[in-house]
C-alpha atoms as a PDB file:
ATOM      1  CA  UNK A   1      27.186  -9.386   6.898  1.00  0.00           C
ATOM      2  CA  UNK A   2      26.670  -6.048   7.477  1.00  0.00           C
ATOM      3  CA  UNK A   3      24.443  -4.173   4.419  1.00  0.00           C
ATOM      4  CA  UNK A   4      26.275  -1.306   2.574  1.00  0.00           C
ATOM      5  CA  UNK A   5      23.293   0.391   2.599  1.00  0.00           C
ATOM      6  CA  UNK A   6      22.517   4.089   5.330  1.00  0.00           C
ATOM      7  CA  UNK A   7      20.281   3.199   8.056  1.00  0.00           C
ATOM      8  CA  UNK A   8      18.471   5.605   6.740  1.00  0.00           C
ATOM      9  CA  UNK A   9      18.070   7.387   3.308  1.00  0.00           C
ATOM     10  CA  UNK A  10      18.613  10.720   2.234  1.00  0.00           C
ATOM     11  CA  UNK A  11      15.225  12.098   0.620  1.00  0.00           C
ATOM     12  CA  UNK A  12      15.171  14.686  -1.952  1.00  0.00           C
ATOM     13  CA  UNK A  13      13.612  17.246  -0.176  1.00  0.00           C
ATOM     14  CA  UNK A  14      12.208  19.884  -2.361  1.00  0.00           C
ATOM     15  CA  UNK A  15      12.250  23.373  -1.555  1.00  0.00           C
ATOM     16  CA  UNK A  16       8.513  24.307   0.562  1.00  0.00           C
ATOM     17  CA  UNK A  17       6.538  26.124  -1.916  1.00  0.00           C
ATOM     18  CA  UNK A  18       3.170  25.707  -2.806  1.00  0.00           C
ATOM     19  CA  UNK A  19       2.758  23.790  -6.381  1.00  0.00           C
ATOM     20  CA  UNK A  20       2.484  25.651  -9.643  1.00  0.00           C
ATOM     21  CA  UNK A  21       1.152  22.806 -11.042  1.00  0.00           C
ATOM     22  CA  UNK A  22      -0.943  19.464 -10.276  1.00  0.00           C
ATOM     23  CA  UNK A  23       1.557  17.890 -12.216  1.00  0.00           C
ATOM     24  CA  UNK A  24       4.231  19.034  -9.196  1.00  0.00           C
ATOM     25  CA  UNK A  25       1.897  17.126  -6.841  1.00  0.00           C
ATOM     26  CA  UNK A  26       3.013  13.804  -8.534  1.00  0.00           C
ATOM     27  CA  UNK A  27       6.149  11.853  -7.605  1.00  0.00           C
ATOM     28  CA  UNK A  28       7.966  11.953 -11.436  1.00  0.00           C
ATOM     29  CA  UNK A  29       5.711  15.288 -12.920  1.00  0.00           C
ATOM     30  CA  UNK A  30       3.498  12.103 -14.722  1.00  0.00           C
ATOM     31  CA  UNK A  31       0.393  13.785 -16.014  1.00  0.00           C
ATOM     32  CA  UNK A  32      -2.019  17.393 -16.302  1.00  0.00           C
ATOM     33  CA  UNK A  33      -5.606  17.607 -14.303  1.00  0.00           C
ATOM     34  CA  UNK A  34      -7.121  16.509 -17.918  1.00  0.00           C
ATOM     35  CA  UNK A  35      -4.921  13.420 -18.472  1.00  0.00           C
ATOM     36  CA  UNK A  36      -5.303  12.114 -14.697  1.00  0.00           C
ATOM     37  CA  UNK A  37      -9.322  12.813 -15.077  1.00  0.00           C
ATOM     38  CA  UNK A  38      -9.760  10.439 -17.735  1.00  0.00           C
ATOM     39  CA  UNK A  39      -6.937   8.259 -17.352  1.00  0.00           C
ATOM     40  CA  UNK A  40      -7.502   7.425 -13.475  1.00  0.00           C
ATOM     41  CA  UNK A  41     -10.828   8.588 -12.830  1.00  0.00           C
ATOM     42  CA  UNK A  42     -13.567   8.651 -15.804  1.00  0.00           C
ATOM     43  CA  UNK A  43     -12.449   5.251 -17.517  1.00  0.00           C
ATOM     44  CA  UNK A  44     -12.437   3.374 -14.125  1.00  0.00           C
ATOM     45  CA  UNK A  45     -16.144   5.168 -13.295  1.00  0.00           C
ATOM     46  CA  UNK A  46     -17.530   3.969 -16.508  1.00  0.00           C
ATOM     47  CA  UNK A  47     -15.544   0.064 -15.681  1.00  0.00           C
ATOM     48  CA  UNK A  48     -17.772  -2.178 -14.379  1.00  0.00           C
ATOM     49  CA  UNK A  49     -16.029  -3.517 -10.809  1.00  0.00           C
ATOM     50  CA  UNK A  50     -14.852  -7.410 -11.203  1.00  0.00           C
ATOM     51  CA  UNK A  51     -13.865  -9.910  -8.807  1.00  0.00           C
ATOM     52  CA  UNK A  52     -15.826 -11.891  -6.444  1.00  0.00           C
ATOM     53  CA  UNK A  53     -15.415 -11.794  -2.442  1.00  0.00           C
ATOM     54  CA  UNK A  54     -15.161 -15.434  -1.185  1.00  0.00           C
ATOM     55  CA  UNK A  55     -15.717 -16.961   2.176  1.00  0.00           C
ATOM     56  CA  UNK A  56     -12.350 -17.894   3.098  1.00  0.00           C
ATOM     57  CA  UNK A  57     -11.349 -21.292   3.720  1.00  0.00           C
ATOM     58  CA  UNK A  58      -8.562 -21.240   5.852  1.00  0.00           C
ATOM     59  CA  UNK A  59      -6.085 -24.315   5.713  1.00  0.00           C
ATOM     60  CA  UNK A  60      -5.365 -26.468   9.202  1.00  0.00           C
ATOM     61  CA  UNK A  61      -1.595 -26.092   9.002  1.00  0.00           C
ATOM     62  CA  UNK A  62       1.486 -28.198  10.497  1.00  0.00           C
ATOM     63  CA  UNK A  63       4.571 -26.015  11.812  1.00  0.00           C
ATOM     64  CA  UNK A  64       6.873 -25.013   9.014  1.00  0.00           C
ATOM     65  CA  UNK A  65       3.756 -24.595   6.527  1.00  0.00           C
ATOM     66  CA  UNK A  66       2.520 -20.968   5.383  1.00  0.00           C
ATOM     67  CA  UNK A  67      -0.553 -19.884   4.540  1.00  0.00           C
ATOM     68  CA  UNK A  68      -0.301 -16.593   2.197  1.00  0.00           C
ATOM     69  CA  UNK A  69      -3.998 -15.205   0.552  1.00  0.00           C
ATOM     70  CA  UNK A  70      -3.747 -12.195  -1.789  1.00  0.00           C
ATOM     71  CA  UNK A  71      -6.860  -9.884  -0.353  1.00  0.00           C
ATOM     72  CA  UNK A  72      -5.790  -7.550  -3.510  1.00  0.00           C
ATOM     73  CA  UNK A  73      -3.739  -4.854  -4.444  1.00  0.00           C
ATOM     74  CA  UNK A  74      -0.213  -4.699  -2.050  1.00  0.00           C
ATOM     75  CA  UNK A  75      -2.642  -6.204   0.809  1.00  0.00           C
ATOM     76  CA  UNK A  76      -1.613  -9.941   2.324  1.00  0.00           C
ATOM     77  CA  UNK A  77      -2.778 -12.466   4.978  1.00  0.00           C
ATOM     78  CA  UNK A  78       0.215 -14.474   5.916  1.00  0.00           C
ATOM     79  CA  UNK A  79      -0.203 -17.337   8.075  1.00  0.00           C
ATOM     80  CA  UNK A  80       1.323 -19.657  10.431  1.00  0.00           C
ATOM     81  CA  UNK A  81       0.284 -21.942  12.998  1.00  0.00           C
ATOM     82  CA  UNK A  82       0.237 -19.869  15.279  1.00  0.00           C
ATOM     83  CA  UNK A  83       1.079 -16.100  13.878  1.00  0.00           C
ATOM     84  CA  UNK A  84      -1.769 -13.862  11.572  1.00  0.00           C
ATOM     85  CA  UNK A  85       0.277 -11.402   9.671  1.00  0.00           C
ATOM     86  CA  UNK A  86      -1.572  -8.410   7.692  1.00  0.00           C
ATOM     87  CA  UNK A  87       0.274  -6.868   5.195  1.00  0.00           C
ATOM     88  CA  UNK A  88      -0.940  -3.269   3.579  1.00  0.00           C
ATOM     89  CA  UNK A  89      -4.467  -4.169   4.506  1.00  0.00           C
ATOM     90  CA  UNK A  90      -6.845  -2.032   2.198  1.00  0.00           C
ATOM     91  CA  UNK A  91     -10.541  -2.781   1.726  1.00  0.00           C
ATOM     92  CA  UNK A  92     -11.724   0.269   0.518  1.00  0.00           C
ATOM     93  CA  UNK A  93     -13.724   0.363  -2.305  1.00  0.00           C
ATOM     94  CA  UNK A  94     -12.526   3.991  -3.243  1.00  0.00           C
ATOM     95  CA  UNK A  95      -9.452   5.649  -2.451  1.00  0.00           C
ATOM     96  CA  UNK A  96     -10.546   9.265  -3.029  1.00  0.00           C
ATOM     97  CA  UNK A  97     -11.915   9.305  -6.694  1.00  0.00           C
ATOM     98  CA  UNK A  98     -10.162   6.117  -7.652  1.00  0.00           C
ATOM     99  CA  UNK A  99     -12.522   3.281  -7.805  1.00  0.00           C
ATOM    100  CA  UNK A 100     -11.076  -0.394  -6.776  1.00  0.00           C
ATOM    101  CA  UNK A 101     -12.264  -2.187 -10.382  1.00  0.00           C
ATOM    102  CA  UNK A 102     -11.614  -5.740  -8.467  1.00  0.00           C
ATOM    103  CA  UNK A 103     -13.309  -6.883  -5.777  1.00  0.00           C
ATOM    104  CA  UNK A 104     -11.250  -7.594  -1.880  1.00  0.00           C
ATOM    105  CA  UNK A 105     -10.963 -11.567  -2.114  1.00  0.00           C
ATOM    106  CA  UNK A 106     -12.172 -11.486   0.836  1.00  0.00           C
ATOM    107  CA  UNK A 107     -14.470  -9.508   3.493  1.00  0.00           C
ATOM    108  CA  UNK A 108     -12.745  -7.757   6.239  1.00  0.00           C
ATOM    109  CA  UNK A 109     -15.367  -9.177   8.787  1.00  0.00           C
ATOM    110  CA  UNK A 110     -14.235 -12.796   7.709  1.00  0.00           C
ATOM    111  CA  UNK A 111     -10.344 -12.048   9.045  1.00  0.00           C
ATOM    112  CA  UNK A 112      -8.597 -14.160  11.558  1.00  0.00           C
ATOM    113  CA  UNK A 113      -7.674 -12.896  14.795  1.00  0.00           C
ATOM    114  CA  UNK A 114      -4.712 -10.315  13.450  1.00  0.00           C
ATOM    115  CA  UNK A 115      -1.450 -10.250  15.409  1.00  0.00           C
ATOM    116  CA  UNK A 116       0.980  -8.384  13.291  1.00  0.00           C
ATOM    117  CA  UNK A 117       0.400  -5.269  10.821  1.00  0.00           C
ATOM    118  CA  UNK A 118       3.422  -4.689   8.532  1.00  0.00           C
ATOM    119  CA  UNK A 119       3.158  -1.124   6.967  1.00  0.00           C
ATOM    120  CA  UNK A 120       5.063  -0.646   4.076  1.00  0.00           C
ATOM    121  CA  UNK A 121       4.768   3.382   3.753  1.00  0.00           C
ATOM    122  CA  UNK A 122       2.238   6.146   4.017  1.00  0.00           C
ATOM    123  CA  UNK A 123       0.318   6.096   0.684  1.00  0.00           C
ATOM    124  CA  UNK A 124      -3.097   6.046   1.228  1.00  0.00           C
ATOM    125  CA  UNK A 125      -3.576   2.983  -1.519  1.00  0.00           C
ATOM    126  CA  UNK A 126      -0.948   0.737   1.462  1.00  0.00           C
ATOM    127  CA  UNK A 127      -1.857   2.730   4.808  1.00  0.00           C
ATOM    128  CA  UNK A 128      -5.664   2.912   4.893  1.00  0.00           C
ATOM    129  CA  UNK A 129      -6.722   4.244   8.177  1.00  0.00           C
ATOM    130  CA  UNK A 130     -10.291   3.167   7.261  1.00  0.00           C
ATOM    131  CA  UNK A 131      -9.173  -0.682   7.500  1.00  0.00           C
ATOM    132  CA  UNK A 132      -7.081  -0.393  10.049  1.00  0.00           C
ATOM    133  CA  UNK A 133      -9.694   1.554  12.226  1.00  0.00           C
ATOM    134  CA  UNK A 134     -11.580  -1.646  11.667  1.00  0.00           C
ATOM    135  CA  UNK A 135      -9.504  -4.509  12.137  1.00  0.00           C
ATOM    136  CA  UNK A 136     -10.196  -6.401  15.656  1.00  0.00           C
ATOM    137  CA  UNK A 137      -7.364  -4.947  17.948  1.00  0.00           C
ATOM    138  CA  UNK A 138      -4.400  -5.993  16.123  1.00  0.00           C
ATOM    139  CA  UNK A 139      -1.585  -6.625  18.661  1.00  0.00           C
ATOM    140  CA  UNK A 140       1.667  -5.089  16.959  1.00  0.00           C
ATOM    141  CA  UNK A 141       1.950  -2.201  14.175  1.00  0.00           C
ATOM    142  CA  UNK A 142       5.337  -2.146  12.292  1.00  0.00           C
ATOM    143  CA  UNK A 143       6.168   0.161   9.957  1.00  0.00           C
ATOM    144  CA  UNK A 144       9.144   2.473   8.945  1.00  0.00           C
ATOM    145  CA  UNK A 145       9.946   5.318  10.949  1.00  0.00           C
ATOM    146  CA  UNK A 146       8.232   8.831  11.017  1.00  0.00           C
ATOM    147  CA  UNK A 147       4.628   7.019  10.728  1.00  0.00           C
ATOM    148  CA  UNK A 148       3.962   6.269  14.411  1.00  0.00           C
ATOM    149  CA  UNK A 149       1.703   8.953  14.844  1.00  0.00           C
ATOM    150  CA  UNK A 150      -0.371   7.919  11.609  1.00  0.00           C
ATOM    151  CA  UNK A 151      -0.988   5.157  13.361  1.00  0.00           C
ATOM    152  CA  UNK A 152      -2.211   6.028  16.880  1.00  0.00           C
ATOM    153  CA  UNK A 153      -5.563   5.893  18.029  1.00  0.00           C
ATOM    154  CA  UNK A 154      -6.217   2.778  15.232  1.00  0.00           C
ATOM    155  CA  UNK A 155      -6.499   0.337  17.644  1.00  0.00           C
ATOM    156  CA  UNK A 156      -2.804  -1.284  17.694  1.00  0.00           C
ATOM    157  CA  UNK A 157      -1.569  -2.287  21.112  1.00  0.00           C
ATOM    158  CA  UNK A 158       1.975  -1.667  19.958  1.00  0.00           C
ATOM    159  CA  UNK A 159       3.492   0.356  17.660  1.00  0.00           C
ATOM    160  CA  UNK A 160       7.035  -0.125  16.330  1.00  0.00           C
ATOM    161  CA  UNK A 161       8.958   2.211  14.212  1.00  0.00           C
ATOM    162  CA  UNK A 162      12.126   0.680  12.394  1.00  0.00           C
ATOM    163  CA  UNK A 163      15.112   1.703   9.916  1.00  0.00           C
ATOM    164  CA  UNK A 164      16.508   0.100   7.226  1.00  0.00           C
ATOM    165  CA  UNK A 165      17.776  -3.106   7.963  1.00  0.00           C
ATOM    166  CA  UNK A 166      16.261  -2.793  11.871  1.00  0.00           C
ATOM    167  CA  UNK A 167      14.775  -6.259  13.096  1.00  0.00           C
ATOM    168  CA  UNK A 168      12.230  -6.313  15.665  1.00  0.00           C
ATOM    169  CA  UNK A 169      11.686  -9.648  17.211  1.00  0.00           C
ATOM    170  CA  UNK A 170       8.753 -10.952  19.227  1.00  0.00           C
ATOM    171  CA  UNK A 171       8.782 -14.479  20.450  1.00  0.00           C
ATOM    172  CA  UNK A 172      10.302 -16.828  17.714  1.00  0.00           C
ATOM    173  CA  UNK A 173       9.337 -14.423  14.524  1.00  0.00           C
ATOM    174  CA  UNK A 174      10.909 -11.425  13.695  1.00  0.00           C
ATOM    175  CA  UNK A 175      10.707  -8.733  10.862  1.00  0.00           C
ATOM    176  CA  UNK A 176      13.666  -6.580   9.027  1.00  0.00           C
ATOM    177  CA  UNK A 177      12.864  -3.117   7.277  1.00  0.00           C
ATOM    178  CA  UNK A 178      14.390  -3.193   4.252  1.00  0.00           C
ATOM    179  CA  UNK A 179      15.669  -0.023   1.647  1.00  0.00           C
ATOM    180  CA  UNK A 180      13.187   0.421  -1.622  1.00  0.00           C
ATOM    181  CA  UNK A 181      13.369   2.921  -4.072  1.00  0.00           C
ATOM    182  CA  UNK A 182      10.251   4.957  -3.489  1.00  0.00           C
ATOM    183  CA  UNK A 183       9.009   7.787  -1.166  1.00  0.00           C
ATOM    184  CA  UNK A 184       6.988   7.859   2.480  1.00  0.00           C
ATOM    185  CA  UNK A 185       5.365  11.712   2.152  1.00  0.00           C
ATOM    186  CA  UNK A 186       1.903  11.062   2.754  1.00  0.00           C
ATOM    187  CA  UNK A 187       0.805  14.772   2.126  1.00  0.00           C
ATOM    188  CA  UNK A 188       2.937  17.398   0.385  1.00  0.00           C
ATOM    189  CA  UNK A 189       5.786  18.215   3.120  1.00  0.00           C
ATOM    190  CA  UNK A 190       5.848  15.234   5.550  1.00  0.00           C
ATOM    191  CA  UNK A 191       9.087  13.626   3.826  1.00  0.00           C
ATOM    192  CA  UNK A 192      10.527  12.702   7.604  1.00  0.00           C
ATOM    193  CA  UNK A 193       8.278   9.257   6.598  1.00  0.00           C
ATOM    194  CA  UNK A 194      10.080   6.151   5.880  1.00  0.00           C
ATOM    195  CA  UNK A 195       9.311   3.552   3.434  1.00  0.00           C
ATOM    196  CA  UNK A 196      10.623   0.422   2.546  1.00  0.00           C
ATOM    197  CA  UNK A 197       9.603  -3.269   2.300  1.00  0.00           C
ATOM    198  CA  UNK A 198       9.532  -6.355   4.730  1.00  0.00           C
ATOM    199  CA  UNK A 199      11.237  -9.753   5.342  1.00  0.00           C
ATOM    200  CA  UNK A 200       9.260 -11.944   8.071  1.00  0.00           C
ATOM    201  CA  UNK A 201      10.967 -14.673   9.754  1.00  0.00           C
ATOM    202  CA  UNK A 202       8.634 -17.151  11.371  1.00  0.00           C
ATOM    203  CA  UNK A 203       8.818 -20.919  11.724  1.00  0.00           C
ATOM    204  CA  UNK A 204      11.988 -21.782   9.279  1.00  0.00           C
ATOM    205  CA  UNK A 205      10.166 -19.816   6.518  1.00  0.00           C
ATOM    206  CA  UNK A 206      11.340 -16.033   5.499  1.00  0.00           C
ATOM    207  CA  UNK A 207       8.449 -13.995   2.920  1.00  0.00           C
ATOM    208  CA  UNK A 208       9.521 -10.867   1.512  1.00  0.00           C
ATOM    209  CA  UNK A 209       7.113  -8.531   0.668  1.00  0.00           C
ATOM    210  CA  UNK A 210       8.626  -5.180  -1.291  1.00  0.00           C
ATOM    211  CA  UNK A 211       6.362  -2.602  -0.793  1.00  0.00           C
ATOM    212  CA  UNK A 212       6.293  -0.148  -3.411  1.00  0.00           C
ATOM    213  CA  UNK A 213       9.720   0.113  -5.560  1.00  0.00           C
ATOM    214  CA  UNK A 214      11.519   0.690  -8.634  1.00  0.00           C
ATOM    215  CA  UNK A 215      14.113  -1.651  -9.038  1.00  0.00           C
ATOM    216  CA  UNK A 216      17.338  -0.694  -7.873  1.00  0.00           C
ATOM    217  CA  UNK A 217      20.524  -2.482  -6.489  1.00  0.00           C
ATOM    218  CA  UNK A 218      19.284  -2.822  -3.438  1.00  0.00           C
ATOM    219  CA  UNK A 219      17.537  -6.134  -4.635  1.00  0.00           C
ATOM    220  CA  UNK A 220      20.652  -7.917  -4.552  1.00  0.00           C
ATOM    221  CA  UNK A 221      21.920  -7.066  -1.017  1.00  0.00           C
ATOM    222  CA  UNK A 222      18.487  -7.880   0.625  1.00  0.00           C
ATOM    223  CA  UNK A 223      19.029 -11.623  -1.595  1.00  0.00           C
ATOM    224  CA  UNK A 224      22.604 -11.567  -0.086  1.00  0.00           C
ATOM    225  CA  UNK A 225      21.884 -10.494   3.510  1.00  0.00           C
ATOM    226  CA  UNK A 226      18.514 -11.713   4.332  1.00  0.00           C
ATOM    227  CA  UNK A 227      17.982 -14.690   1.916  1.00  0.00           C
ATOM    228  CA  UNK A 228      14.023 -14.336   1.322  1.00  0.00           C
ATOM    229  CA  UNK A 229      12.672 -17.638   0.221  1.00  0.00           C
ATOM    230  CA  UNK A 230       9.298 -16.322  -1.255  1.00  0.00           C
ATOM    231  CA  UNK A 231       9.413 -12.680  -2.813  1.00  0.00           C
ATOM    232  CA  UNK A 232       6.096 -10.557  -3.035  1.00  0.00           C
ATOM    233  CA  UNK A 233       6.896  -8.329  -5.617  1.00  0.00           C
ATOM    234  CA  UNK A 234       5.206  -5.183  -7.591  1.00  0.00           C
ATOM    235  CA  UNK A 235       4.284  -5.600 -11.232  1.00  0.00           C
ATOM    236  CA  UNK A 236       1.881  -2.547 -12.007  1.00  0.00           C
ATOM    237  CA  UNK A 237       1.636   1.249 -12.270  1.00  0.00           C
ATOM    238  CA  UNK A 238       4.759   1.600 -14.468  1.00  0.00           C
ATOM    239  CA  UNK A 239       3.350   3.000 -17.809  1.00  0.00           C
ATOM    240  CA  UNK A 240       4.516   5.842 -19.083  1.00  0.00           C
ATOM    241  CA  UNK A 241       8.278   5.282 -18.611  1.00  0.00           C
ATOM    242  CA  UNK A 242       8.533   8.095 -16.175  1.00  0.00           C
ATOM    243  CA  UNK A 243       6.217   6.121 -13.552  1.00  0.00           C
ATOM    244  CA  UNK A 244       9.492   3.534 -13.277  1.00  0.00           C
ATOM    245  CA  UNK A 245      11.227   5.993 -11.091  1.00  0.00           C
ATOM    246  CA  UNK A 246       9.191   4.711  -7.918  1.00  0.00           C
ATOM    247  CA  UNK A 247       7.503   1.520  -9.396  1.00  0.00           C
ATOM    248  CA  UNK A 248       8.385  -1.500 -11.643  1.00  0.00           C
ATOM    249  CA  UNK A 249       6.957  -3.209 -14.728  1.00  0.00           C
ATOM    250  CA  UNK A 250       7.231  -7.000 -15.089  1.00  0.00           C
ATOM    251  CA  UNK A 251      10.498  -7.050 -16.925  1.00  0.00           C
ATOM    252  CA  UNK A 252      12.597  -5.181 -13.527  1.00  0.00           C
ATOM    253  CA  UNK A 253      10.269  -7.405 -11.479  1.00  0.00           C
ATOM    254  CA  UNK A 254      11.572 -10.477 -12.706  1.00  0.00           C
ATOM    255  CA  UNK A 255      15.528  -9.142 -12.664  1.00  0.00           C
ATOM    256  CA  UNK A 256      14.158  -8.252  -9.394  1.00  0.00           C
ATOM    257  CA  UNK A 257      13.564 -11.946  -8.114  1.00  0.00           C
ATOM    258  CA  UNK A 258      16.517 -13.243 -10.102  1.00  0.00           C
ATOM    259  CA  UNK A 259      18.650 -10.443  -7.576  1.00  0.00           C
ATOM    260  CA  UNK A 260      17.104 -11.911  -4.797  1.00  0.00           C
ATOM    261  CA  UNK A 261      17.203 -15.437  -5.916  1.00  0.00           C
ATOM    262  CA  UNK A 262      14.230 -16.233  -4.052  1.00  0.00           C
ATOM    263  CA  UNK A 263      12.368 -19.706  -4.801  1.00  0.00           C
ATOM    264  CA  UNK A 264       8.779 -18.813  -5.251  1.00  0.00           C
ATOM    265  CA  UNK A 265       7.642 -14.451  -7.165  1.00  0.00           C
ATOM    266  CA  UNK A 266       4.339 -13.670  -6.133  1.00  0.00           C
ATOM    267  CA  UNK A 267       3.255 -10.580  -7.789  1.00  0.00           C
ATOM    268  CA  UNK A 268       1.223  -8.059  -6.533  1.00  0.00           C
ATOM    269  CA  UNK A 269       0.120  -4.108  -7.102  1.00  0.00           C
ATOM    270  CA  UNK A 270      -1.745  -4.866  -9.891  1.00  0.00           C
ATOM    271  CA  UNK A 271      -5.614  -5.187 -11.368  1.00  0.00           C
ATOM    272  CA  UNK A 272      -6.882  -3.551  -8.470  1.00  0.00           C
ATOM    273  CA  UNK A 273      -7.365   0.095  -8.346  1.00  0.00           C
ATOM    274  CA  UNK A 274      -6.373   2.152 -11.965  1.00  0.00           C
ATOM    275  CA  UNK A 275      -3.298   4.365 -11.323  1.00  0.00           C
ATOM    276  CA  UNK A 276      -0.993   4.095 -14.089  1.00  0.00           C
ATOM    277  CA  UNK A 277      -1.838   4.073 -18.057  1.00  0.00           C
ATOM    278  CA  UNK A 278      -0.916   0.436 -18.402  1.00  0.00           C
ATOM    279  CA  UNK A 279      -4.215  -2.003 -19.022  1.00  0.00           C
ATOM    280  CA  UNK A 280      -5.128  -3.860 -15.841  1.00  0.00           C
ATOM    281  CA  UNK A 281      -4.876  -7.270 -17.686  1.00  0.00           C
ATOM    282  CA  UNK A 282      -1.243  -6.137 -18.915  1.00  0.00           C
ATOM    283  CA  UNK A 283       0.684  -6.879 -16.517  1.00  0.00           C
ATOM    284  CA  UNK A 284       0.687 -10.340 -15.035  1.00  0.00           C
ATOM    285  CA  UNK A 285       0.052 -11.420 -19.035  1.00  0.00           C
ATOM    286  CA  UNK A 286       3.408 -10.173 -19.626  1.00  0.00           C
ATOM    287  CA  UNK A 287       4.166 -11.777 -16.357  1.00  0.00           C
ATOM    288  CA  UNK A 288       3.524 -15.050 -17.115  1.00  0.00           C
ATOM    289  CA  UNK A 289       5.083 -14.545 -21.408  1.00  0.00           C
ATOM    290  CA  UNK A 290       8.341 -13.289 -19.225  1.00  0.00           C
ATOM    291  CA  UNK A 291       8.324 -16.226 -16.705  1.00  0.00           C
ATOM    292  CA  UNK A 292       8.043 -18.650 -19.774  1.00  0.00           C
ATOM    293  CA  UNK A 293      10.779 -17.010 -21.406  1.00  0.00           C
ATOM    294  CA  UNK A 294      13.154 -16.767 -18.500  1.00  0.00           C
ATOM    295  CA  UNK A 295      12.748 -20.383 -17.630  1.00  0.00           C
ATOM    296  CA  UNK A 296      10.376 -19.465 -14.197  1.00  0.00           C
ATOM    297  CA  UNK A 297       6.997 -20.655 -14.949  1.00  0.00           C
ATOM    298  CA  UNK A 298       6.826 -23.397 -12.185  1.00  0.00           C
ATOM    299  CA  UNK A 299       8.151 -20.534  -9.487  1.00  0.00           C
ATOM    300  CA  UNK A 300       6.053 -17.579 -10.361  1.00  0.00           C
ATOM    301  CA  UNK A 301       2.608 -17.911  -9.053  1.00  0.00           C
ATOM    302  CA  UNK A 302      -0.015 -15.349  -9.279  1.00  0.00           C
ATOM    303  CA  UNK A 303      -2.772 -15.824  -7.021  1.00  0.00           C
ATOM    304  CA  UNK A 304      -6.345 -15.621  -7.430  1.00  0.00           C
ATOM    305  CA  UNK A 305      -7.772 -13.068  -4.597  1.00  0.00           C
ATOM    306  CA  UNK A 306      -9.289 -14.725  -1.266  1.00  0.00           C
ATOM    307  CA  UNK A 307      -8.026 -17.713  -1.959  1.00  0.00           C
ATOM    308  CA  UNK A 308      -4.953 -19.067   0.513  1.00  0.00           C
ATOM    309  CA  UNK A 309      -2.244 -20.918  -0.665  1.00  0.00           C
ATOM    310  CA  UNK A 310      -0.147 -23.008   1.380  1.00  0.00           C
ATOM    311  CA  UNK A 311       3.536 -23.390   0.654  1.00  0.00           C
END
């Protein structure tokens, strides 16, 4: 089949001008200096940081079994028997003047031997340079086009740019780009960066992992083309209303999976760092009151950080 979908999108690209406004500076014109202050920055100082790191236990696994551990936030380890995937790897404990309110699951020093590093887009919250700087050579760097030079000189052996629906295979896995509806500027007037979200093929198994997105139509042709048996999927930053243009809430997460008619939703993007108005505790609650609802409790699982699950 071949996807409806461009190769590649067609940004807005506003005009280059210098902001009036912080409000310009954000993606949907969310919120004034005052509102972001208290909402993002003051509230999480005076939030006491939750969580607790674990030493990992990683499983012995048999071919065909996956390991995946939520480390926090959009950030993954994905394992085979013989493959270490990262995915959005972020330890830091601030991003700027946002303070991560949950601990990493797990410490960075504890990691496997990493040979893959699947980079959804260039937000510094999914493309850390601090954490990548540190991981222990990782072989192969992935990510969407225009971010190549982000990520030279962090140690990657390899680094491979892709479009939309692009594979690159290596050995018997390989890993599609696929569309979202979000943005890739990491700075004000870099919009040449790509964005998008993941399917890895390894083994018999296929994990998607979405990246940041609102929901969109796309859902259903990444179900139809690519067939993604376990969906990773966003479920925070989406309060007020206007924060939906680039993320989703529960609710579009869960039409989301049903589009992509996926077996197992693991949610992620949420409880970590504070970037939306939405509680921290709000979303996978409604998560789990929507998955009762729609008949999906025994497929949506939301994972405790640092701890692997094997499916």
């Amino acid at each position: 089949m071949t996807p409806s979908s461009p190769l590649r999108p067609t940004p807005y690209r506003p005009r280059r001008r210098l902001p009036r406004s912080f409000r310009e500076l954000t993606p949907s014109n969310h919120f004034n200096p005052r509102t972001f202050f208290h909402q993002m920055v003051w509230k999480a100082l005076l939030t006491r940081r939750t969580g607790t790191t674990k030493e990992p236990k990683f499983p012995r696994l048999t071919k065909g079994q996956v390991a995946i551990t939520w480390i926090g936030h959009a950030s993954f380890l994905i394992q085979f028997t013989d493959l270490n995937v990262l995915v959005d790897p972020n330890f830091a404990n601030w991003l700027f003047l946002l303070k991560r309110l949950r601990r990493t699951g797990l410490k960075l020093s504890d990691l496997p031997p990493i040979d893959l590093v699947l980079l959804t887009h260039a937000h510094f919250d999914h493309f850390h340079k601090r954490t990548l700087r540190r991981l222990p050579e990782p072989r192969i760097g992935v990510m969407p086009w225009g971010m190549g030079d982000l990520a030279r000189g962090l140690g990657f052996h390899r680094i491979i740019e892709l479009q939309w629906w692009e594979t690159f295979s290596h050995g018997d896995w390989g890993v599609t780009l696929t569309p979202c509806e979000h943005w890739g500027a990491r700075a004000l007037h870099d919009h040449h960066r790509g964005y998008g979200g993941f399917v890895l093929r390894h083994q018999g198994r296929t994990i998607y992992h979405a990246g940041d997105s609102a929901y969109f139509g796309g859902f259903r042709e990444i179900g139809r083309t690519l067939a993604p048996e376990i969906a990773l999927l966003p479920i925070g930053a989406y309060y007020p209303d206007t924060f939906r243009r680039v993320h989703m809430g529960p609710d579009e997460a869960v039409k989301a999976f049903k589009d992509l008619r996926s077996q197992l939703f693991i949610p992620m993007h949420f409880g970590t760092f504070k970037l939306s108005f939405e509680d921290l505790d709000e979303p996978p609650r409604w998560l789990a009151e929507l998955a009762q609802h729609h008949g999906l409790t025994e497929k949506v699982r939301i994972l405790e950080e640092g701890v692997p699950h094997v499916f």
